[in-house]
Each structure stands twice: as structure tokens, then as C-alpha cells.
ModelCIF file with pLDDT and N, C-alpha, C, O atoms, coordinates in Angstrom:
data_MODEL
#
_entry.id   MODEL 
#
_entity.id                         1 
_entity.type                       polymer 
_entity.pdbx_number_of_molecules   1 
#
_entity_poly.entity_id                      1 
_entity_poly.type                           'polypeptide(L)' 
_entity_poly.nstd_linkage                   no 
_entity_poly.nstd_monomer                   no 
_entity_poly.pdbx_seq_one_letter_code       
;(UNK)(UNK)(UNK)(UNK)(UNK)(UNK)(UNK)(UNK)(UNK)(UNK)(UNK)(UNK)(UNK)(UNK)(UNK)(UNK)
(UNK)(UNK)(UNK)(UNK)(UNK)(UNK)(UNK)(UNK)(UNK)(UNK)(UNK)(UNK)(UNK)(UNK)(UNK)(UNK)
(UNK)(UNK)(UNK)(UNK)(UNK)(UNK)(UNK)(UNK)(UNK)(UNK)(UNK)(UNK)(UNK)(UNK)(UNK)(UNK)
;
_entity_poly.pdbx_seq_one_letter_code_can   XXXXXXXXXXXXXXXXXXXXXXXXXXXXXXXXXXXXXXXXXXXXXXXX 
_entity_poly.pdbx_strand_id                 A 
#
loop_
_entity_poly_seq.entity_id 
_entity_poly_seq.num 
_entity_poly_seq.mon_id 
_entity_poly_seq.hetero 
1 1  UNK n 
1 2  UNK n 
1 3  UNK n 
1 4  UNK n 
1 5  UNK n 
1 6  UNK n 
1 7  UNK n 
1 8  UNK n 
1 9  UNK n 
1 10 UNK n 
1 11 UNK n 
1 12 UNK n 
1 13 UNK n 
1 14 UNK n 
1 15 UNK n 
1 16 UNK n 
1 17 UNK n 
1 18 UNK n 
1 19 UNK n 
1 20 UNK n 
1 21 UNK n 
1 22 UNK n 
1 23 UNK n 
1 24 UNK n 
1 25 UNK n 
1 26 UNK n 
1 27 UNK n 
1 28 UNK n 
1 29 UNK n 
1 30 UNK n 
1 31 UNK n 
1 32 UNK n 
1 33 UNK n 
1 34 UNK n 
1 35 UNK n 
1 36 UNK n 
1 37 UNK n 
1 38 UNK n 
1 39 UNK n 
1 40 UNK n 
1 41 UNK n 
1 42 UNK n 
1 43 UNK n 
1 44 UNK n 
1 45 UNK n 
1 46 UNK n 
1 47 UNK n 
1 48 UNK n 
#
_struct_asym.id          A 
_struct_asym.entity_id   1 
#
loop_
_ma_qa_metric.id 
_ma_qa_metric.mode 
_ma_qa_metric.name 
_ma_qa_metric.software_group_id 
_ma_qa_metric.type 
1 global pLDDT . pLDDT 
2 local  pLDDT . pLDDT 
#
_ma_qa_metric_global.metric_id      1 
_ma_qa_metric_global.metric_value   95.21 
_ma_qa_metric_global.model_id       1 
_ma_qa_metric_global.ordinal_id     1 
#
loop_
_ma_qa_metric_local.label_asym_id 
_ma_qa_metric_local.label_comp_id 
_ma_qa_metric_local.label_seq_id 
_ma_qa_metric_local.metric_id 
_ma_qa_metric_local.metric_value 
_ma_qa_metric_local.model_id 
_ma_qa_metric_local.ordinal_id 
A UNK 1  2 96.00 1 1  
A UNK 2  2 97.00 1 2  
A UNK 3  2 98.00 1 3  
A UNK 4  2 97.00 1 4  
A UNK 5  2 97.00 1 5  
A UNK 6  2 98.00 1 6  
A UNK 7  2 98.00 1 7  
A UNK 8  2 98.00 1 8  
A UNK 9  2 98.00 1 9  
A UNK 10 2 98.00 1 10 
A UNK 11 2 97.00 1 11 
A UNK 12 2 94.00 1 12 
A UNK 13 2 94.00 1 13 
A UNK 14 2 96.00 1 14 
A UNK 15 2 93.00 1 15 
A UNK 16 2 95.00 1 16 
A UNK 17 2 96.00 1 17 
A UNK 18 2 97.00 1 18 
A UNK 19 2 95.00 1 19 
A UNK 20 2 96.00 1 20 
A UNK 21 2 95.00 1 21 
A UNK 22 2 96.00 1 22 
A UNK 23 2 97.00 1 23 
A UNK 24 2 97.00 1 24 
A UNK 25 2 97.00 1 25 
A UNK 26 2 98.00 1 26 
A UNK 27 2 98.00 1 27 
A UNK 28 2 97.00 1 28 
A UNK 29 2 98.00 1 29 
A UNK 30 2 98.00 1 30 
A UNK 31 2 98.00 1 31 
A UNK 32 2 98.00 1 32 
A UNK 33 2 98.00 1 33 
A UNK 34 2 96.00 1 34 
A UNK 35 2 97.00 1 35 
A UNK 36 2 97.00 1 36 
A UNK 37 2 96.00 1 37 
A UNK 38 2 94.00 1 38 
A UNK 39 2 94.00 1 39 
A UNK 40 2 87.00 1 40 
A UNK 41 2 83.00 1 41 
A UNK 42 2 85.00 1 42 
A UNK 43 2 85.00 1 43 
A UNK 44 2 85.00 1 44 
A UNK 45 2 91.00 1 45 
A UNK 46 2 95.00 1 46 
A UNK 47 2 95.00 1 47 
A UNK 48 2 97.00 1 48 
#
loop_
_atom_site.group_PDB 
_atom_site.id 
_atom_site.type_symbol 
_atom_site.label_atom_id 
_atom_site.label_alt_id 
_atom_site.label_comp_id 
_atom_site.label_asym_id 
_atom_site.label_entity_id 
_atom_site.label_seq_id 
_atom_site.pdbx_PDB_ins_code 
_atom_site.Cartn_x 
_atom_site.Cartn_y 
_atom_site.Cartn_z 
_atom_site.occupancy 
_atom_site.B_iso_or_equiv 
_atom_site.pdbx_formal_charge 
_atom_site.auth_seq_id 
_atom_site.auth_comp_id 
_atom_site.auth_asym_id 
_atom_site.auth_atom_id 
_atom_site.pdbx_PDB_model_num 
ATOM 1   N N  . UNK A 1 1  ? -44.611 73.947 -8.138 1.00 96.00 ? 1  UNK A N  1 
ATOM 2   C CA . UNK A 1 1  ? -43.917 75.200 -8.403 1.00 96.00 ? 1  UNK A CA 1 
ATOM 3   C C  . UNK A 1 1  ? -44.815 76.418 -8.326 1.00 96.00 ? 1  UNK A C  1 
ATOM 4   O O  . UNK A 1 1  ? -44.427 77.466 -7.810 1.00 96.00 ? 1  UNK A O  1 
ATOM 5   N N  . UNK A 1 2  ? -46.042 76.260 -8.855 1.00 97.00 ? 2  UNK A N  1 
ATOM 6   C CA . UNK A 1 2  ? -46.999 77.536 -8.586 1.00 97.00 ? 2  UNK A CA 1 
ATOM 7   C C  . UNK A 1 2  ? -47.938 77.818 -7.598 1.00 97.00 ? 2  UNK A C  1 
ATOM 8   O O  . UNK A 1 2  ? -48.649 78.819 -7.503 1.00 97.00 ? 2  UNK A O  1 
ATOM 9   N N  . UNK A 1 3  ? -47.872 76.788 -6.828 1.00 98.00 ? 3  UNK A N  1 
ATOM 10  C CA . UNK A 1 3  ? -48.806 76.426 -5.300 1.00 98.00 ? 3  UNK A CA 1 
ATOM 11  C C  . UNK A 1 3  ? -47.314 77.533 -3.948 1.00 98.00 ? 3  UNK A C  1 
ATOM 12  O O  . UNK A 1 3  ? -46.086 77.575 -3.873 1.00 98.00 ? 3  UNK A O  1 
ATOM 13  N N  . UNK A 1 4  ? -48.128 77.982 -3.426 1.00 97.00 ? 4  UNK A N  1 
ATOM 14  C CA . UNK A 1 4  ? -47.659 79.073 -2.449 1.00 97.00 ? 4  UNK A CA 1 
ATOM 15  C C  . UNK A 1 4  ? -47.816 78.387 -1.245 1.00 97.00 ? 4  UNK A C  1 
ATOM 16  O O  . UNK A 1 4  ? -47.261 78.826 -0.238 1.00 97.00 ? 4  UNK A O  1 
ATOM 17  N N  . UNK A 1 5  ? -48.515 77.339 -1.200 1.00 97.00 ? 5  UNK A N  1 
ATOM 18  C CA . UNK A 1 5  ? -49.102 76.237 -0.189 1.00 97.00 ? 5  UNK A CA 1 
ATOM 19  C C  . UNK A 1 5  ? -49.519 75.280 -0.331 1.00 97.00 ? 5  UNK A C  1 
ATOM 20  O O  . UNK A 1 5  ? -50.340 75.291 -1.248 1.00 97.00 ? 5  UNK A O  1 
ATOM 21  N N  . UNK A 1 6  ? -49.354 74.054 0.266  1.00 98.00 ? 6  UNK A N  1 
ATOM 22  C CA . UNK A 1 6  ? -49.821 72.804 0.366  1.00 98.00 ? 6  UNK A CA 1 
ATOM 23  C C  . UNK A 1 6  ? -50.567 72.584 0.969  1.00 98.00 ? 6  UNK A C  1 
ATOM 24  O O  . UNK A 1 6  ? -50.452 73.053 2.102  1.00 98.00 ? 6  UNK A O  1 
ATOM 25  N N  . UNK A 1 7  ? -52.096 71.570 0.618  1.00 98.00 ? 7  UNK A N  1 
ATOM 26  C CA . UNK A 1 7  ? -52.963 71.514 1.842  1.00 98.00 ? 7  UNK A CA 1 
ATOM 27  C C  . UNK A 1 7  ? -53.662 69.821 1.525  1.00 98.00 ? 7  UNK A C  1 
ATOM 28  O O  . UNK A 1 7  ? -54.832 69.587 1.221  1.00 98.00 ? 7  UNK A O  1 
ATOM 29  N N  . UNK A 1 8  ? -52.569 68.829 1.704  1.00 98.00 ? 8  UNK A N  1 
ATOM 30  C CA . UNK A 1 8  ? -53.147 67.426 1.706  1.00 98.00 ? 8  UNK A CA 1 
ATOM 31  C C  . UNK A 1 8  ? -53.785 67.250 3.391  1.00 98.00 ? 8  UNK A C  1 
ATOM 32  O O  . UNK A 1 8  ? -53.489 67.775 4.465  1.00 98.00 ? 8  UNK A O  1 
ATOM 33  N N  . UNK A 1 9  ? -54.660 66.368 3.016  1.00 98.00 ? 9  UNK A N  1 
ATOM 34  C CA . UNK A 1 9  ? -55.919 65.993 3.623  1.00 98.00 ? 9  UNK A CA 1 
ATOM 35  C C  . UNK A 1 9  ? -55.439 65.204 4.574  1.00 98.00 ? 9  UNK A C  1 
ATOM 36  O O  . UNK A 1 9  ? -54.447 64.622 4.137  1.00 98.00 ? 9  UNK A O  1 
ATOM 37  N N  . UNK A 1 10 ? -55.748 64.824 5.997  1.00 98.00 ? 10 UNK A N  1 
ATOM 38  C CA . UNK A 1 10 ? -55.025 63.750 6.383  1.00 98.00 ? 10 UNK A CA 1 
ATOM 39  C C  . UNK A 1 10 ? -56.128 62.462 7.715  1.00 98.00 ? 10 UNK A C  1 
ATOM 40  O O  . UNK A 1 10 ? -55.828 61.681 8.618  1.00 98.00 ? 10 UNK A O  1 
ATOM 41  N N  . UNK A 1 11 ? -57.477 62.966 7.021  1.00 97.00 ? 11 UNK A N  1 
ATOM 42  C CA . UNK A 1 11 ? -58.792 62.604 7.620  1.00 97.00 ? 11 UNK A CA 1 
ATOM 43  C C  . UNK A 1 11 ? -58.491 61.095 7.401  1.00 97.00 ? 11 UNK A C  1 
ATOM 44  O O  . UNK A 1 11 ? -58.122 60.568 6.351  1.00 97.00 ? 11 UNK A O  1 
ATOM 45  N N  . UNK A 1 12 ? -58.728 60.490 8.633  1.00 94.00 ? 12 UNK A N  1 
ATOM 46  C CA . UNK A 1 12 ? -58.793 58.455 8.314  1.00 94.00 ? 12 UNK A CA 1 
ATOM 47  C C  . UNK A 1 12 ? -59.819 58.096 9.063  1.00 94.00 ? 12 UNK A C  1 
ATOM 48  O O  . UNK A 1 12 ? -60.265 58.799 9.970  1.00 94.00 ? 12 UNK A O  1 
ATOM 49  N N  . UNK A 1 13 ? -60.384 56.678 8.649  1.00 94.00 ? 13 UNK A N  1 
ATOM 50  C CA . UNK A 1 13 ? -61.588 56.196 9.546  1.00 94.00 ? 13 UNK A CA 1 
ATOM 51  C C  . UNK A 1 13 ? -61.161 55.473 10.578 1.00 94.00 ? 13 UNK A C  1 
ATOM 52  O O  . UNK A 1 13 ? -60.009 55.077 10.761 1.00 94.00 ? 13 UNK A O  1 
ATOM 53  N N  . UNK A 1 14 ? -62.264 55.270 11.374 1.00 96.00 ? 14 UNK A N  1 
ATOM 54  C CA . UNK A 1 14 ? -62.471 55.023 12.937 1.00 96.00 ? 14 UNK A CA 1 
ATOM 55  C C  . UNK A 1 14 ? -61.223 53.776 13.288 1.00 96.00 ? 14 UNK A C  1 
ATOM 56  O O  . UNK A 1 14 ? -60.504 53.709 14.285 1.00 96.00 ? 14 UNK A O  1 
ATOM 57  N N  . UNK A 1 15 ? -61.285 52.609 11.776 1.00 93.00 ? 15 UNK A N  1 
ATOM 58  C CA . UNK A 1 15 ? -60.381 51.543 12.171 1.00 93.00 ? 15 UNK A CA 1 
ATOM 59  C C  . UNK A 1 15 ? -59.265 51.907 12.369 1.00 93.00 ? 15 UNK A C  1 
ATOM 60  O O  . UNK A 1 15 ? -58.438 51.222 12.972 1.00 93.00 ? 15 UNK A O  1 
ATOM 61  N N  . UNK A 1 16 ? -59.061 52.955 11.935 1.00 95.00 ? 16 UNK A N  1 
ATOM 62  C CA . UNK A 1 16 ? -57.313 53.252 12.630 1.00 95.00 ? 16 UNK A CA 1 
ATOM 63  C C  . UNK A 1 16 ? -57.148 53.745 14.155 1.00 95.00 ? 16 UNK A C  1 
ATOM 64  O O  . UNK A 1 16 ? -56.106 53.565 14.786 1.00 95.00 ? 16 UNK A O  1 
ATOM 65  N N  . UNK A 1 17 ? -58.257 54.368 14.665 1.00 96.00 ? 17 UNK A N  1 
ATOM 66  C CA . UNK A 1 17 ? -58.589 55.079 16.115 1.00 96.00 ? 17 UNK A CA 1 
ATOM 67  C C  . UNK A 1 17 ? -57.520 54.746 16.983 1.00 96.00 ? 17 UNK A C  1 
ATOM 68  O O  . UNK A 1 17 ? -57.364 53.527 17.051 1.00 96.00 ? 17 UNK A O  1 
ATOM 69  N N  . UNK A 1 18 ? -56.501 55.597 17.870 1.00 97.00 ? 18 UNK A N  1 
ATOM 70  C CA . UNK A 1 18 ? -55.911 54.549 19.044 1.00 97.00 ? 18 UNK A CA 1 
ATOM 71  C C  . UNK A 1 18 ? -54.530 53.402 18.568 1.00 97.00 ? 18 UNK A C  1 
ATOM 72  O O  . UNK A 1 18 ? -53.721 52.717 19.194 1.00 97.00 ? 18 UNK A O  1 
ATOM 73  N N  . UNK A 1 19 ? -54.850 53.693 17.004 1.00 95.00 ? 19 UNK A N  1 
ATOM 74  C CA . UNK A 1 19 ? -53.411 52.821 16.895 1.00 95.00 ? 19 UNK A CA 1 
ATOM 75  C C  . UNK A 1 19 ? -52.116 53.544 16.149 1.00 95.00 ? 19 UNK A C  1 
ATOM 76  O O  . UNK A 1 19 ? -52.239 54.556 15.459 1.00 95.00 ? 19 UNK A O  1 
ATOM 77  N N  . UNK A 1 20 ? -51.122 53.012 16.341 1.00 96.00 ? 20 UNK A N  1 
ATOM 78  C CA . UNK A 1 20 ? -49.658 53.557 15.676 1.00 96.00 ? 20 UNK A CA 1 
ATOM 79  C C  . UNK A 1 20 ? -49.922 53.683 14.175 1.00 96.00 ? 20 UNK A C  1 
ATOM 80  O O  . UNK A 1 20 ? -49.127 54.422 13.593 1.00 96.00 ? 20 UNK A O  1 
ATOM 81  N N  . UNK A 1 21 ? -50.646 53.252 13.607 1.00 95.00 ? 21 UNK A N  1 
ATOM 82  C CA . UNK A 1 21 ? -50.871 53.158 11.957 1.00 95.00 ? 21 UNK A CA 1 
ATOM 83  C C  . UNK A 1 21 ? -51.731 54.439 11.796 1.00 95.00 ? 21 UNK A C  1 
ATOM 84  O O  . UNK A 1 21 ? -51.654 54.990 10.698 1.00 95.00 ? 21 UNK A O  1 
ATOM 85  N N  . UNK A 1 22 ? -52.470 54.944 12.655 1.00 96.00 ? 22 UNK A N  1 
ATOM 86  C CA . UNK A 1 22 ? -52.608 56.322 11.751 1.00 96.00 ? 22 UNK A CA 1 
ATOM 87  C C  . UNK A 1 22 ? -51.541 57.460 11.988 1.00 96.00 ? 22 UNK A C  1 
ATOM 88  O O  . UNK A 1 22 ? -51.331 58.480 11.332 1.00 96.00 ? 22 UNK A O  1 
ATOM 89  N N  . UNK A 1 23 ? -50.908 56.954 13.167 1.00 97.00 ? 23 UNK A N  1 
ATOM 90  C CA . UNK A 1 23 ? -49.472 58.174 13.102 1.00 97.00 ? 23 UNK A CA 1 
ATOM 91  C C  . UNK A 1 23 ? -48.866 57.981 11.534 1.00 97.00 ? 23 UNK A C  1 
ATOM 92  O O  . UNK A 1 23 ? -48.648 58.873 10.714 1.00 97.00 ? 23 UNK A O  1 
ATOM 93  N N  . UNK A 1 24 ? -48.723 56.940 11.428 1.00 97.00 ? 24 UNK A N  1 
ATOM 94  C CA . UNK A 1 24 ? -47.466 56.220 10.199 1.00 97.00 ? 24 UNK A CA 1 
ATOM 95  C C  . UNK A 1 24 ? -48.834 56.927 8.951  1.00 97.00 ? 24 UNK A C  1 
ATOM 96  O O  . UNK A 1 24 ? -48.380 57.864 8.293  1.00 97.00 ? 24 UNK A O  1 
ATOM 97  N N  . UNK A 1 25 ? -49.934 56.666 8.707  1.00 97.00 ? 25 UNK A N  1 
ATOM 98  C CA . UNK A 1 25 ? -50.484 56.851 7.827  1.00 97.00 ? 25 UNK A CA 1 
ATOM 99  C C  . UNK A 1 25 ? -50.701 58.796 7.580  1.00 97.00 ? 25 UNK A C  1 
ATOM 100 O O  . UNK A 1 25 ? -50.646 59.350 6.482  1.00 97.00 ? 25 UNK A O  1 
ATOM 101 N N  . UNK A 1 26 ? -50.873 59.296 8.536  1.00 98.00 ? 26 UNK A N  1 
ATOM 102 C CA . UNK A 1 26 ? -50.549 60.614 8.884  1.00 98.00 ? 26 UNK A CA 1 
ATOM 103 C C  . UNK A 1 26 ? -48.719 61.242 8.178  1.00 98.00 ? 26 UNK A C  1 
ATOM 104 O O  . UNK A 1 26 ? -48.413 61.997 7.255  1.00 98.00 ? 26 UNK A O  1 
ATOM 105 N N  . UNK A 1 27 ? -48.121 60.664 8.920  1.00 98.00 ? 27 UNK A N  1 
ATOM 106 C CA . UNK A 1 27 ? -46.467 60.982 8.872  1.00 98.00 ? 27 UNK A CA 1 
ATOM 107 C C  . UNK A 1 27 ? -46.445 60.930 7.808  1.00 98.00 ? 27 UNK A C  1 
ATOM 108 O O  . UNK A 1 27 ? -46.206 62.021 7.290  1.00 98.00 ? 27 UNK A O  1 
ATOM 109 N N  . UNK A 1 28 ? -46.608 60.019 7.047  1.00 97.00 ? 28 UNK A N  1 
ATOM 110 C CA . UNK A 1 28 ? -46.114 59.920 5.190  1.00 97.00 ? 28 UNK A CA 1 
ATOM 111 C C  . UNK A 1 28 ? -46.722 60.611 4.393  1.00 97.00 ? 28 UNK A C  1 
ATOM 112 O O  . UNK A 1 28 ? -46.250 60.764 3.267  1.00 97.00 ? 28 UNK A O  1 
ATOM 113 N N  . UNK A 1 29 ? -47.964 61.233 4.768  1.00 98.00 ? 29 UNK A N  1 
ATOM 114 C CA . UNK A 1 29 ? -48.742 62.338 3.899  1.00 98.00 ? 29 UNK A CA 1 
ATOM 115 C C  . UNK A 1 29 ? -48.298 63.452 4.013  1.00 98.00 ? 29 UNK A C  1 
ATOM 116 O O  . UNK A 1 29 ? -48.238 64.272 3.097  1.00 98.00 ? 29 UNK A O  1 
ATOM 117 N N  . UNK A 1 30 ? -47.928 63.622 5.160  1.00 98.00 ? 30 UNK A N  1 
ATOM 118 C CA . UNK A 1 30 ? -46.967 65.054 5.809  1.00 98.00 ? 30 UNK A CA 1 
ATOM 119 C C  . UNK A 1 30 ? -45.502 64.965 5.381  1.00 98.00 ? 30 UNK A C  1 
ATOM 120 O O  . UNK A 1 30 ? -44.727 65.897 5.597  1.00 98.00 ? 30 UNK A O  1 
ATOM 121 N N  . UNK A 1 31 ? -45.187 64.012 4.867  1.00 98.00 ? 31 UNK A N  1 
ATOM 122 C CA . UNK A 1 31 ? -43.567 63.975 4.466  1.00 98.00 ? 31 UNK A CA 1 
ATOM 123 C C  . UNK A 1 31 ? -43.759 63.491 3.057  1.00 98.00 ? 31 UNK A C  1 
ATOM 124 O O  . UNK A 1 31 ? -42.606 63.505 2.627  1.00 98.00 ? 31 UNK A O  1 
ATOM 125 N N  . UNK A 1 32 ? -44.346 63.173 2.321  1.00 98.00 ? 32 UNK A N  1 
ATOM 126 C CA . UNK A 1 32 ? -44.668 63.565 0.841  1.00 98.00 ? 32 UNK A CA 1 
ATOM 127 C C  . UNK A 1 32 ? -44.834 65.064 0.491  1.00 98.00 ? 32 UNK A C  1 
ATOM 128 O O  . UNK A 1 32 ? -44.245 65.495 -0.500 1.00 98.00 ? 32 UNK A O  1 
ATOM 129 N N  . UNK A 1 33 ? -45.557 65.832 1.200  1.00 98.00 ? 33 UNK A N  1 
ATOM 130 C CA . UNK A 1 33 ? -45.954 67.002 0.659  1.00 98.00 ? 33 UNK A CA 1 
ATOM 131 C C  . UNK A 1 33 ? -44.552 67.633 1.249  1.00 98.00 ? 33 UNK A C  1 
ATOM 132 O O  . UNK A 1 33 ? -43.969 67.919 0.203  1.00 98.00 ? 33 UNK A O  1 
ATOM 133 N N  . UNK A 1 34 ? -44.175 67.798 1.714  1.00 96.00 ? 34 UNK A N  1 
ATOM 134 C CA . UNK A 1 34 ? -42.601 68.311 2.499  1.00 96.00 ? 34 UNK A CA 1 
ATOM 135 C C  . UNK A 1 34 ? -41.879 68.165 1.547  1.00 96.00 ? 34 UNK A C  1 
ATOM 136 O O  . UNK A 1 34 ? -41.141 69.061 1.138  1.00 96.00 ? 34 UNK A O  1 
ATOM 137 N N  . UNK A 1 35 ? -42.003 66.496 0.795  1.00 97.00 ? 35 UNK A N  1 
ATOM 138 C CA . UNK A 1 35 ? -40.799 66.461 -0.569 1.00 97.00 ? 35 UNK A CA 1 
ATOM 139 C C  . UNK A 1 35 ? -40.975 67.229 -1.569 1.00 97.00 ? 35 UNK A C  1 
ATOM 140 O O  . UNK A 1 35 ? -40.255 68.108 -2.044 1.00 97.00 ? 35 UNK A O  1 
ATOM 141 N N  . UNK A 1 36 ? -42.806 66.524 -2.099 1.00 97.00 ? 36 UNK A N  1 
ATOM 142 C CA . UNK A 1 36 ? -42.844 67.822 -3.296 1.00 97.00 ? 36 UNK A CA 1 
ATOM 143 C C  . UNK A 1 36 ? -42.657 69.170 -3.043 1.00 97.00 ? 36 UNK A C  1 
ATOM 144 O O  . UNK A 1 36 ? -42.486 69.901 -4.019 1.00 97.00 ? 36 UNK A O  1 
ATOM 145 N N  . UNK A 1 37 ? -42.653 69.642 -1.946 1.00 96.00 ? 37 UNK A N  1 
ATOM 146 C CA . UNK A 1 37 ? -42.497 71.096 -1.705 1.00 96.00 ? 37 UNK A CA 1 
ATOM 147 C C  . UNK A 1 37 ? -41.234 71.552 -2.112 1.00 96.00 ? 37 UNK A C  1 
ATOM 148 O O  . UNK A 1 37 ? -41.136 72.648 -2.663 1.00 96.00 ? 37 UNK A O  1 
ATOM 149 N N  . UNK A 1 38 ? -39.910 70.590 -1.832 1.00 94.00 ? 38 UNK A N  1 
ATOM 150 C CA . UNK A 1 38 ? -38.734 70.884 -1.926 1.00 94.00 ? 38 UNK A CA 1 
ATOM 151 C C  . UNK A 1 38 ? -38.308 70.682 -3.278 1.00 94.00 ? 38 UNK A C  1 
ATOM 152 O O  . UNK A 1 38 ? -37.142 70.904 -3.605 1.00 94.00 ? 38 UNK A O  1 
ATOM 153 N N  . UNK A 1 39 ? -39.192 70.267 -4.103 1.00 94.00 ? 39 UNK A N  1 
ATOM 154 C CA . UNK A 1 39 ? -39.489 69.635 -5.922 1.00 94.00 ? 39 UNK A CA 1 
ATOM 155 C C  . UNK A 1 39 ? -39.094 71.684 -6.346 1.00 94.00 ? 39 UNK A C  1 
ATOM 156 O O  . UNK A 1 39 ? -38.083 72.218 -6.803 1.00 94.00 ? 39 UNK A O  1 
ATOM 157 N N  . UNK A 1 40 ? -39.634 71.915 -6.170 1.00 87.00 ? 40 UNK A N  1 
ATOM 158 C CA . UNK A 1 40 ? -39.835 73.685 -6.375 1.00 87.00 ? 40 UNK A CA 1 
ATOM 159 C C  . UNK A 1 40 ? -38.401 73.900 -6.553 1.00 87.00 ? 40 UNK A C  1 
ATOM 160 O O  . UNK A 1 40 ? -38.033 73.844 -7.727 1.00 87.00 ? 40 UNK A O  1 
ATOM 161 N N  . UNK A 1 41 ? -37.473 74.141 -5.651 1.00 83.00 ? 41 UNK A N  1 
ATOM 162 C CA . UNK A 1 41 ? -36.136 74.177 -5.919 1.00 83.00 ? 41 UNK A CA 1 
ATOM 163 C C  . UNK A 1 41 ? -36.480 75.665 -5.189 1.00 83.00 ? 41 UNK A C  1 
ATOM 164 O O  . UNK A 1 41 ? -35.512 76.422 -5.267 1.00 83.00 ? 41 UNK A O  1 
ATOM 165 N N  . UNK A 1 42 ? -37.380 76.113 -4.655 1.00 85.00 ? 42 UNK A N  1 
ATOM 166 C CA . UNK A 1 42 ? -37.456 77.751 -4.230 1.00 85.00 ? 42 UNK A CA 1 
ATOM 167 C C  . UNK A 1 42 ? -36.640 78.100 -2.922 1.00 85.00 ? 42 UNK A C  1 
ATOM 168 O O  . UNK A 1 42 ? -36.447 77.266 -2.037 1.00 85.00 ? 42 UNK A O  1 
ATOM 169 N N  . UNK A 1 43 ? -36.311 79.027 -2.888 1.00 85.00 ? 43 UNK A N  1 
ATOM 170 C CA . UNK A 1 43 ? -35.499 79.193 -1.631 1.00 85.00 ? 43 UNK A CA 1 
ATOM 171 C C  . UNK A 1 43 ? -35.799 78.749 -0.547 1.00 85.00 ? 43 UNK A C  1 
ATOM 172 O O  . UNK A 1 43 ? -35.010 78.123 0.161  1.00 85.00 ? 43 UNK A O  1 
ATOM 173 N N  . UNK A 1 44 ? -37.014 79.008 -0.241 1.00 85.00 ? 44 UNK A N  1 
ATOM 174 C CA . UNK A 1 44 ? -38.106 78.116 1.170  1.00 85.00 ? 44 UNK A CA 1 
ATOM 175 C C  . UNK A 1 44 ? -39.026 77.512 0.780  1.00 85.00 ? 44 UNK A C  1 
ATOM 176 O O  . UNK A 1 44 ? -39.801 78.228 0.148  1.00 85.00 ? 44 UNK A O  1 
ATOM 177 N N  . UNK A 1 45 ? -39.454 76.031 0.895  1.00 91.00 ? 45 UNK A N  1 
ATOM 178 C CA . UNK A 1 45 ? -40.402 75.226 0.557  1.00 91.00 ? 45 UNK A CA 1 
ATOM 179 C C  . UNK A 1 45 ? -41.905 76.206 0.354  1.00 91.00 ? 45 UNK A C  1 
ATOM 180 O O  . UNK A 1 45 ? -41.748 77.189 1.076  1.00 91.00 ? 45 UNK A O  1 
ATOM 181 N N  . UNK A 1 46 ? -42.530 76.245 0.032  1.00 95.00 ? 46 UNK A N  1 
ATOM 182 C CA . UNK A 1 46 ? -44.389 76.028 0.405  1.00 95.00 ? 46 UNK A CA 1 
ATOM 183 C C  . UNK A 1 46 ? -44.511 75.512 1.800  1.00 95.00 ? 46 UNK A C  1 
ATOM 184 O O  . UNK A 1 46 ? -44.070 74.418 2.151  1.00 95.00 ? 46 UNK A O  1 
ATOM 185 N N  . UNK A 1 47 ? -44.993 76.165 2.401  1.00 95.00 ? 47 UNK A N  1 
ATOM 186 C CA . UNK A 1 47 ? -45.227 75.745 3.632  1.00 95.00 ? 47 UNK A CA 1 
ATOM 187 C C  . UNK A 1 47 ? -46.976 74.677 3.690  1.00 95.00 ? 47 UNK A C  1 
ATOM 188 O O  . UNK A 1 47 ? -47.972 75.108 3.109  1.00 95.00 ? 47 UNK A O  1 
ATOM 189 N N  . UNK A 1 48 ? -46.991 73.736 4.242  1.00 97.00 ? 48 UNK A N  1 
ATOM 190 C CA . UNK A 1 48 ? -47.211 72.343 4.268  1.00 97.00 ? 48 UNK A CA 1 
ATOM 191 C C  . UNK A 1 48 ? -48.938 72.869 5.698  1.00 97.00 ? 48 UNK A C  1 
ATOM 192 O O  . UNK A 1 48 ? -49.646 71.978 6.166  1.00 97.00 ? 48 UNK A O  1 
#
């Protein structure tokens, strides 16, 4: 509610390099912070 912005991290190591699992491991960090953003109830999320 008092964050104007979101800024999760989305750095992974080398074993993911080249595969579909760091999209998926990426995507869900980016769509967590998207939810809590919408937690706010504010007219427009926190932008992500």
C-alpha cells in the first residue's frame, strides 16, 4: 500500500541458462508482484 513501485529481483544461475524453467521461474515473480500490487485496492496498481 505505501510502495509507489515494485522492484523484485529476477537474477537466476547459469543452471537454468537456455531452458523453459527460467521463463516459468521469471513469470511467477513478475505475476506475484502484479498480485500484490493489486492487494493496494488503488486505482492503478504500482507499477512492477
Amino acid at each position: 500500500g505505501e510502495s509507489t513501485a515494485l522492484y523484485p529481483s529476477i537474477y537466476f544461475t547459469q543452471h537454468l541458462s537456455n531452458t523453459t524453467s527460467a521463463a516459468l521461474f521469471v513469470r511467477h515473480r513478475i505475476l506475484e508482484a502484479m498480485r500484490v500490487a493489486e492487494l493496494s485496492k488503488k486505482t492503478v496498481p504500482a507499477p512492477v
